[in-house]
C-alpha atoms as a PDB file:
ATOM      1  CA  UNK A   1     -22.957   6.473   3.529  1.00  0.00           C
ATOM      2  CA  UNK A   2     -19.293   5.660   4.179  1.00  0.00           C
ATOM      3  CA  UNK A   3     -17.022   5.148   1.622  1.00  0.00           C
ATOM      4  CA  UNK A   4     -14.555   2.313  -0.087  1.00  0.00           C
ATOM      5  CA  UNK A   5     -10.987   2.087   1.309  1.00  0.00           C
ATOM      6  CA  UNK A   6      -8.848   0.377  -1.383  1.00  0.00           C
ATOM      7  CA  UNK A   7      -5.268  -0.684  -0.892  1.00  0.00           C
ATOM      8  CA  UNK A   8      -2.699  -2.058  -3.431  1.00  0.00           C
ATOM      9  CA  UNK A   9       0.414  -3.360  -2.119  1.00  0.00           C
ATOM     10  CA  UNK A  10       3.572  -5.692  -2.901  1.00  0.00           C
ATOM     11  CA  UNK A  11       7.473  -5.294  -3.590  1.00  0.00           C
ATOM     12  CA  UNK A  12       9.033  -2.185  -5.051  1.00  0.00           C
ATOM     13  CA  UNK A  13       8.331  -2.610  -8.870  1.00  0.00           C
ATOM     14  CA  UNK A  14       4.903  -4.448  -8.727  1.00  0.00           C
ATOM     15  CA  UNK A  15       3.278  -1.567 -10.724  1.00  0.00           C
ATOM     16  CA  UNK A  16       0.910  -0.336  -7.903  1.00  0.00           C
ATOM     17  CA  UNK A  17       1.051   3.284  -8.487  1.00  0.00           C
ATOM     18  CA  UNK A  18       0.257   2.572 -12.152  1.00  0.00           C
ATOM     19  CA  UNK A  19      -3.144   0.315 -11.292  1.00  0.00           C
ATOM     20  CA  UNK A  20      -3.677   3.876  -8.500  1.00  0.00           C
ATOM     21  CA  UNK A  21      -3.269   5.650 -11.217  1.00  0.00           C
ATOM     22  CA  UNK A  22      -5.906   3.176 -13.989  1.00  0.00           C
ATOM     23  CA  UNK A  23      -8.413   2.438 -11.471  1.00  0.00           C
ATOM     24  CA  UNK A  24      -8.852   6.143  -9.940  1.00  0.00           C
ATOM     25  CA  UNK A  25      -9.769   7.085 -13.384  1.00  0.00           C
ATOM     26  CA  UNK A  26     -12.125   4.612 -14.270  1.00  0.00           C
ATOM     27  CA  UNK A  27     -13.899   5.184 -11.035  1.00  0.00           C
ATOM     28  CA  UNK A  28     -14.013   9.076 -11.938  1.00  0.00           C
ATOM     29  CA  UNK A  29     -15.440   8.277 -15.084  1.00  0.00           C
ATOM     30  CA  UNK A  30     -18.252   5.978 -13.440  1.00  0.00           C
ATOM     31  CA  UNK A  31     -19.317   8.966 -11.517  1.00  0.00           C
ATOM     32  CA  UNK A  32     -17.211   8.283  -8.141  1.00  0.00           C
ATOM     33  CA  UNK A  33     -15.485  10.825  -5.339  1.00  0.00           C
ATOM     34  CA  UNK A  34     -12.278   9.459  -5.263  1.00  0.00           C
ATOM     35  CA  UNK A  35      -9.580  10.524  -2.738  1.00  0.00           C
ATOM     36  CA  UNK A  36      -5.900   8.711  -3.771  1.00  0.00           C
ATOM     37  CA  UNK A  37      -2.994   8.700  -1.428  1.00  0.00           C
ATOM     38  CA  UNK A  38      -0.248   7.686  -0.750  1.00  0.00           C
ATOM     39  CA  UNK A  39       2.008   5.756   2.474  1.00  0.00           C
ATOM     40  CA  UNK A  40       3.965   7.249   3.247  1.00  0.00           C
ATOM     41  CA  UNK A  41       3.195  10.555   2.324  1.00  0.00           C
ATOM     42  CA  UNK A  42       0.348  12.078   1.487  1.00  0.00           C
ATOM     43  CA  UNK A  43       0.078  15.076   4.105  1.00  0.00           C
ATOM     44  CA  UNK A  44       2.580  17.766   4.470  1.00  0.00           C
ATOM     45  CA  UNK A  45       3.884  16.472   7.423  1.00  0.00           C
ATOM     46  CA  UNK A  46       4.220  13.090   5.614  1.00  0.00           C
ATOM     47  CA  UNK A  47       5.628  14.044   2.812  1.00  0.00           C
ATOM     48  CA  UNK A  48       8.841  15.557   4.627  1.00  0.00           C
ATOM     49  CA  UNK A  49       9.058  11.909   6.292  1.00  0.00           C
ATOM     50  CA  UNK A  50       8.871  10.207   3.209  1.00  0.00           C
ATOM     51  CA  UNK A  51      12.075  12.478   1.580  1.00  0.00           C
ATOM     52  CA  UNK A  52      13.795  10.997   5.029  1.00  0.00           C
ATOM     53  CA  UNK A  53      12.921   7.626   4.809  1.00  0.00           C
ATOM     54  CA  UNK A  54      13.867   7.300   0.903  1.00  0.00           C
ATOM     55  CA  UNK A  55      17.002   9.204   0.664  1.00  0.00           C
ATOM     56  CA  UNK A  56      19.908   6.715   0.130  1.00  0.00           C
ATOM     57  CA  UNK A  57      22.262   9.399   1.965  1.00  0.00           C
ATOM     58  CA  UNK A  58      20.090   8.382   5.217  1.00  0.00           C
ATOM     59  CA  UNK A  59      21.239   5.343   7.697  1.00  0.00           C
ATOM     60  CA  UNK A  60      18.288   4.093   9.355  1.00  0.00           C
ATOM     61  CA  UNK A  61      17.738   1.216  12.228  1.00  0.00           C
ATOM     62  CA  UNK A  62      14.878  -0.515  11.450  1.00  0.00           C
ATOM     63  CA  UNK A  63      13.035   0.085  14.817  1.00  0.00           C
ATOM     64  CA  UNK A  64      12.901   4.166  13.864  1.00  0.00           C
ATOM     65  CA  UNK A  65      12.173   3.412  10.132  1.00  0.00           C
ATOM     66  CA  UNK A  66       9.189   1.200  11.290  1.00  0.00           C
ATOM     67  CA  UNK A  67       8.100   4.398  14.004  1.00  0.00           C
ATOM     68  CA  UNK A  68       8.385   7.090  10.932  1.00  0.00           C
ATOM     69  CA  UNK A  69       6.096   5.008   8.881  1.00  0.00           C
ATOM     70  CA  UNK A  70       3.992   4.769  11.531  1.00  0.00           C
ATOM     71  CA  UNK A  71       3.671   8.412  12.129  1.00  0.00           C
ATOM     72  CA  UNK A  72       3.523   9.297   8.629  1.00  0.00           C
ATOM     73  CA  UNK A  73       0.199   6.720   8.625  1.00  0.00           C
ATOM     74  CA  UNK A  74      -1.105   7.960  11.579  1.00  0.00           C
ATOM     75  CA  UNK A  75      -1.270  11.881  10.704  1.00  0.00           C
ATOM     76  CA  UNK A  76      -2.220  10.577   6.908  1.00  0.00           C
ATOM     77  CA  UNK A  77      -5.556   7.880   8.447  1.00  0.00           C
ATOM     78  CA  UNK A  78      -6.567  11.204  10.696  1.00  0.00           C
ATOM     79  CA  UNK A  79      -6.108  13.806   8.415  1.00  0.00           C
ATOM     80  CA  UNK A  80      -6.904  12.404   5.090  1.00  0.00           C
ATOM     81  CA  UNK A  81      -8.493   8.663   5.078  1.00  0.00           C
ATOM     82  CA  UNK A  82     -11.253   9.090   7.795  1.00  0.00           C
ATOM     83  CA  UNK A  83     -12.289  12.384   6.401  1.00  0.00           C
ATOM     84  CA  UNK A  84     -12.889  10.942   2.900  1.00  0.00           C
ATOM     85  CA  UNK A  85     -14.719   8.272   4.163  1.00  0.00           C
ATOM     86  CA  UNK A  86     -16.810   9.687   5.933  1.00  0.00           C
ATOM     87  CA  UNK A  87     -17.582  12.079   2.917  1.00  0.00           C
ATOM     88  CA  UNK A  88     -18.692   8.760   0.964  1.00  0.00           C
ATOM     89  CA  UNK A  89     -15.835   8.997  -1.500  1.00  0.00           C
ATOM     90  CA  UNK A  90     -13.330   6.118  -2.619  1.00  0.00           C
ATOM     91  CA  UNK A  91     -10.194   6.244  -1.187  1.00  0.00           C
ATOM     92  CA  UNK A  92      -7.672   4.265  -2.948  1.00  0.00           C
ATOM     93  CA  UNK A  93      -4.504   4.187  -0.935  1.00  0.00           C
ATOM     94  CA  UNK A  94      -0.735   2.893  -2.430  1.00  0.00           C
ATOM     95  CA  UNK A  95       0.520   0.795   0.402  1.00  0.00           C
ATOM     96  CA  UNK A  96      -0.870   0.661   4.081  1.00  0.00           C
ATOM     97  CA  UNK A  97      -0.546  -1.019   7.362  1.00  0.00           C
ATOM     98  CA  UNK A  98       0.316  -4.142   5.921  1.00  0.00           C
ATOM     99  CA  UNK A  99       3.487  -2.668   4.406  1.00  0.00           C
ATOM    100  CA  UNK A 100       5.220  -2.131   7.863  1.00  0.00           C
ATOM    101  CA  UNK A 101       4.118  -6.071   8.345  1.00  0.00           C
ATOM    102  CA  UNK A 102       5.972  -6.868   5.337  1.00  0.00           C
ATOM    103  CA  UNK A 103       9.178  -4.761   5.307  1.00  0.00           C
ATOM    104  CA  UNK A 104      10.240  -4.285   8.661  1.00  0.00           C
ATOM    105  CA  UNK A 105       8.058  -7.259  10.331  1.00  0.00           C
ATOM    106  CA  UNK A 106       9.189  -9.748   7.754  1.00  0.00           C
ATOM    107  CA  UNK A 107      11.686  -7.692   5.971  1.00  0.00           C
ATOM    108  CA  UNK A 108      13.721  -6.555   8.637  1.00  0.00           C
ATOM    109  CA  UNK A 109      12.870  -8.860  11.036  1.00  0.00           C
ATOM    110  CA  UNK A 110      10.835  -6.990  13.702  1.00  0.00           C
ATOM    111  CA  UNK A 111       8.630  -8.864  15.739  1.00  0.00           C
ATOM    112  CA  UNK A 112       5.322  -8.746  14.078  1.00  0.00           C
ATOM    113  CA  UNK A 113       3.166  -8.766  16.913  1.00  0.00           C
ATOM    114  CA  UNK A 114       4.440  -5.725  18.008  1.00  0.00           C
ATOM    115  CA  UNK A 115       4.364  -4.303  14.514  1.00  0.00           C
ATOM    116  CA  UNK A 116       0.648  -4.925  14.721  1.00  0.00           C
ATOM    117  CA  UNK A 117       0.287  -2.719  18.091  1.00  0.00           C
ATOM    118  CA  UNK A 118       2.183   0.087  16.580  1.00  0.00           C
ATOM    119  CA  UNK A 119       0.021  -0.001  13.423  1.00  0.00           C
ATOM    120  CA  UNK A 120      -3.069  -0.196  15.850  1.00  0.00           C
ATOM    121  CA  UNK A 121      -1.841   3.057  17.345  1.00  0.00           C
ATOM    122  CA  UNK A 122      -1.027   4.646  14.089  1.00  0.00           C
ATOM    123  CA  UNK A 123      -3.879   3.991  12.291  1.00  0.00           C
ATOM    124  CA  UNK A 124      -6.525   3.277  14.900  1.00  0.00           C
ATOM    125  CA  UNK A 125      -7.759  -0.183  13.439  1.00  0.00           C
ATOM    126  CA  UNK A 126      -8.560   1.361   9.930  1.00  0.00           C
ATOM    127  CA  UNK A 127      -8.628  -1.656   7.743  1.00  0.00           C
ATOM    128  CA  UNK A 128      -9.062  -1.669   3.812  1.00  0.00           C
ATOM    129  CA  UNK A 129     -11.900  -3.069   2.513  1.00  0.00           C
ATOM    130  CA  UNK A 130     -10.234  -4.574  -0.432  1.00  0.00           C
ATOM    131  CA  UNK A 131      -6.530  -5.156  -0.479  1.00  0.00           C
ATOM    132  CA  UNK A 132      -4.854  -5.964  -3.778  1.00  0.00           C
ATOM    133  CA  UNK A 133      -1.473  -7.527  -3.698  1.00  0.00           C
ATOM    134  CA  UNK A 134       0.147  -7.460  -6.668  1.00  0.00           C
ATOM    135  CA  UNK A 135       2.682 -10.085  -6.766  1.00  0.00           C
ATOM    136  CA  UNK A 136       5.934  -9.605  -8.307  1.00  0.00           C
ATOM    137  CA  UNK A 137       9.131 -12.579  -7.963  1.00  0.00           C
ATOM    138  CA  UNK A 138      11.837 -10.714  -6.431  1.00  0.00           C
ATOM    139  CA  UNK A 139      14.562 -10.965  -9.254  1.00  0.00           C
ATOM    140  CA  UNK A 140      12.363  -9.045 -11.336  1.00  0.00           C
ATOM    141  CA  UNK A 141      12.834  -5.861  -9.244  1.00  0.00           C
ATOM    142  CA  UNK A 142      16.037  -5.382 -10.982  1.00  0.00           C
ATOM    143  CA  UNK A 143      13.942  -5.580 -14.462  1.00  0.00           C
ATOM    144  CA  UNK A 144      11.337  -3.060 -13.653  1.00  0.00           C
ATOM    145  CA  UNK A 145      13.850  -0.552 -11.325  1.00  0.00           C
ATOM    146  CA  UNK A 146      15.579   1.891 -13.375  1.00  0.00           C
ATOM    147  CA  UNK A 147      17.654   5.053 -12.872  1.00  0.00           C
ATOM    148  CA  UNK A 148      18.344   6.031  -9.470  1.00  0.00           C
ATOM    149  CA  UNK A 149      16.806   3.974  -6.756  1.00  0.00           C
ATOM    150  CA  UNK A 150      15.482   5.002  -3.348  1.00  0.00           C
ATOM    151  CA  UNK A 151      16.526   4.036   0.130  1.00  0.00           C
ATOM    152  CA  UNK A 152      14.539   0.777  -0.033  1.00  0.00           C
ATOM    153  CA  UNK A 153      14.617  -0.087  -3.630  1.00  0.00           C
ATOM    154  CA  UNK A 154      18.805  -0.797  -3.458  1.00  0.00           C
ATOM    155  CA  UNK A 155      18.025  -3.624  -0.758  1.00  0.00           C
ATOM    156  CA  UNK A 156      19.364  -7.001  -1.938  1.00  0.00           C
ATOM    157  CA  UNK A 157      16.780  -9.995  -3.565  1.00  0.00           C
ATOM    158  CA  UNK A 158      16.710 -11.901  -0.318  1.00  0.00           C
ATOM    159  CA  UNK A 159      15.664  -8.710   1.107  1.00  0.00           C
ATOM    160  CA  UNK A 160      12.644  -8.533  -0.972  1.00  0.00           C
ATOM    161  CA  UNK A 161      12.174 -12.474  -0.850  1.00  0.00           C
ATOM    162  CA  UNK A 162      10.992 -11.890   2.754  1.00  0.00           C
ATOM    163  CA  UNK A 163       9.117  -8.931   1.874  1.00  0.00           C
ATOM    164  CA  UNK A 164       7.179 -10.856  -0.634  1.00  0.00           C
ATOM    165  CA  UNK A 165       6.561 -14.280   1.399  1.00  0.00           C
ATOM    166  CA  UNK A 166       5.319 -12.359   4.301  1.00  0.00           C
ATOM    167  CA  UNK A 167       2.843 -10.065   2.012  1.00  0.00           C
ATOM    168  CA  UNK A 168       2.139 -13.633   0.798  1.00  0.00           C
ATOM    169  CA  UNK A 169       1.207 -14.840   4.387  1.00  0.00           C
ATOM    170  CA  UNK A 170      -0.407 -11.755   5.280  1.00  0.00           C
ATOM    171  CA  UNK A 171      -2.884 -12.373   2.466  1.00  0.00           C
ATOM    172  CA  UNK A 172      -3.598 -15.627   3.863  1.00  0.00           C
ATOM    173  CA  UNK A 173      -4.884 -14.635   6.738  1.00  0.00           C
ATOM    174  CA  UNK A 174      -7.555 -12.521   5.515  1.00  0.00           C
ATOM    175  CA  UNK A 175      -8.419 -14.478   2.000  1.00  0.00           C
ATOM    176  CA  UNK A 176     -12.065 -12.438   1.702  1.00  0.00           C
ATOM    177  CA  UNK A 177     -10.371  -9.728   1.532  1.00  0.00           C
ATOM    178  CA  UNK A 178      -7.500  -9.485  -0.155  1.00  0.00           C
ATOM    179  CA  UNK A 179      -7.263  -9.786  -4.222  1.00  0.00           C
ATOM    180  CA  UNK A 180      -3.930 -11.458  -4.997  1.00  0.00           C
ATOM    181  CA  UNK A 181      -2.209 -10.671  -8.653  1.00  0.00           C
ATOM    182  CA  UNK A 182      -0.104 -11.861 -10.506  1.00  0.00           C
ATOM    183  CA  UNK A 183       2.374  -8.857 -11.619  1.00  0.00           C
ATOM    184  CA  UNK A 184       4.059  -9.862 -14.341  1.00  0.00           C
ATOM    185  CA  UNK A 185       0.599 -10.268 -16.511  1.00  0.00           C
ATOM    186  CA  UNK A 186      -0.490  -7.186 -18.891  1.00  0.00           C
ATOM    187  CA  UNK A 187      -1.462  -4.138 -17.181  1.00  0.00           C
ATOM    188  CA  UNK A 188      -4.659  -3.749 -19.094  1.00  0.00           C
ATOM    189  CA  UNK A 189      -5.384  -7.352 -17.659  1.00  0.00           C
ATOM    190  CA  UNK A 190      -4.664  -6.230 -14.223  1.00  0.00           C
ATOM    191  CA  UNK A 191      -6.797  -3.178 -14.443  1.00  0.00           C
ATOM    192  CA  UNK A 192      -9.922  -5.381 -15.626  1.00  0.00           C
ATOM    193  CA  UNK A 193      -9.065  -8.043 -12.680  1.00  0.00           C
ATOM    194  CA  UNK A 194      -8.915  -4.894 -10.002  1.00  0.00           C
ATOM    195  CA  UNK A 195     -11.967  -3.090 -11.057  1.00  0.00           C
ATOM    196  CA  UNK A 196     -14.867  -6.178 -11.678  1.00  0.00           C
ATOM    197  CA  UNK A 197     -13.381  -6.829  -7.855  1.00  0.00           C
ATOM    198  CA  UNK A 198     -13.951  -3.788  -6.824  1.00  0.00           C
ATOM    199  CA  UNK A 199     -17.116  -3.097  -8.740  1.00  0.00           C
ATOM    200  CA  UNK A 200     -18.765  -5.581  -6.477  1.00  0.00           C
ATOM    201  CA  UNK A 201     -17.696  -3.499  -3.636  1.00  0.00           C
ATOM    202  CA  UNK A 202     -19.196  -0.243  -4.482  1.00  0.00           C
ATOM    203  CA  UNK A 203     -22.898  -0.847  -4.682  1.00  0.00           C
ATOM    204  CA  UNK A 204     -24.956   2.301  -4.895  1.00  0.00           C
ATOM    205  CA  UNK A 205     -22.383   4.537  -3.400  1.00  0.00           C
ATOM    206  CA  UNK A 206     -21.209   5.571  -7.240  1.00  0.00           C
ATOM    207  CA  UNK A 207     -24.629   6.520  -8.558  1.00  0.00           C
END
């Protein structure tokens, strides 16, 4: 039986590596295989890309950041996401394809259609099965950002403005999909909105 890929995305400071975090365990405790990872990251190759592309030392164009995301994804959908699903387990993912869409489609104004091919190439067509976006009004990244920010995290409001209207339009075009949340509600709240969504997904694969 193949497994659940689950996806939460949105602008730096949404809280998605906290509902990772909440709705991995509740899954464990239901009796689930759950793989979590993360994008980019999450192999050893991908890991060393990530240091690059979040150092604030480094000076990026966006056409390479956009082609070391896609690498990281590609080595991390090959090596890690296919695998688990094919082992039946739930892989919950922090950010996916839809990110490059966002940030350096929207963001930094690649063209998106060309985005897409590059994510079709990374990731060969992997889709989530649920995508959560959890929504977050760009002036609040200031409020939930402290200490010392990474590469992306120091971009300007109007940066993340774009980011968030095209996760925003994204979402739109795949509504049966996609769970959208608001951020700024409790995180206990959050958690109970994520997992009755996701409950509904899982059928018999946690029993």
């Amino acid at each position: 039986m193949r497994g659940i890929f689950i996806v939460f995305e949105g602008i730096d400071g949404a809280g998605k590596s906290t509902q990772v975090k909440m709705l991995a365990e509740a899954l464990v405790r239901r009796g689930c295989r759950v793989e979590v990872c993360r994008d980019p990251g999450g192999t050893k190759m991908g890991e060393r890309i990530r240091k690059i592309l979040l150092d604030p030392a480094e000076s990026i164009t966006p056409p390479a950041e956009a082609l070391l995301y896609a690498a990281s994804r590609a080595q991390l959908a090959a090596e890690v996401i296919q695998p688990a699903l094919r082992r039946g387990k739930v892989v919950i993912g922090d950010r996916f394809s839809d990110s490059t869409l966002a940030y350096q489609g929207f963001g930094r104004g690649l063209p998106v259609d060309l985005l897409r091919r590059v994510n079709k190439l990374a990731d060969g067509e992997l889709a989530p099965d649920l995508t959560v976006l959890l929504d977050l009004p760009p002036e609040m990244v200031n409020e939930r950002l402290a200490g010392r920010r990474d590469r992306l995290e120091k971009e300007a409001v109007a940066f993340f403005e774009r980011v968030r209207q095209g996760y925003l339009t994204l979402a739109g075009e795949k509504p049966e999909s996609c769970l959208i949340l608001d951020a700024r509600r409790p995180l206990e709240e959050i958690r109970q909105q994520v997992l009755g969504k996701v409950e509904n997904l899982l059928g018999s694969l946690c029993k």
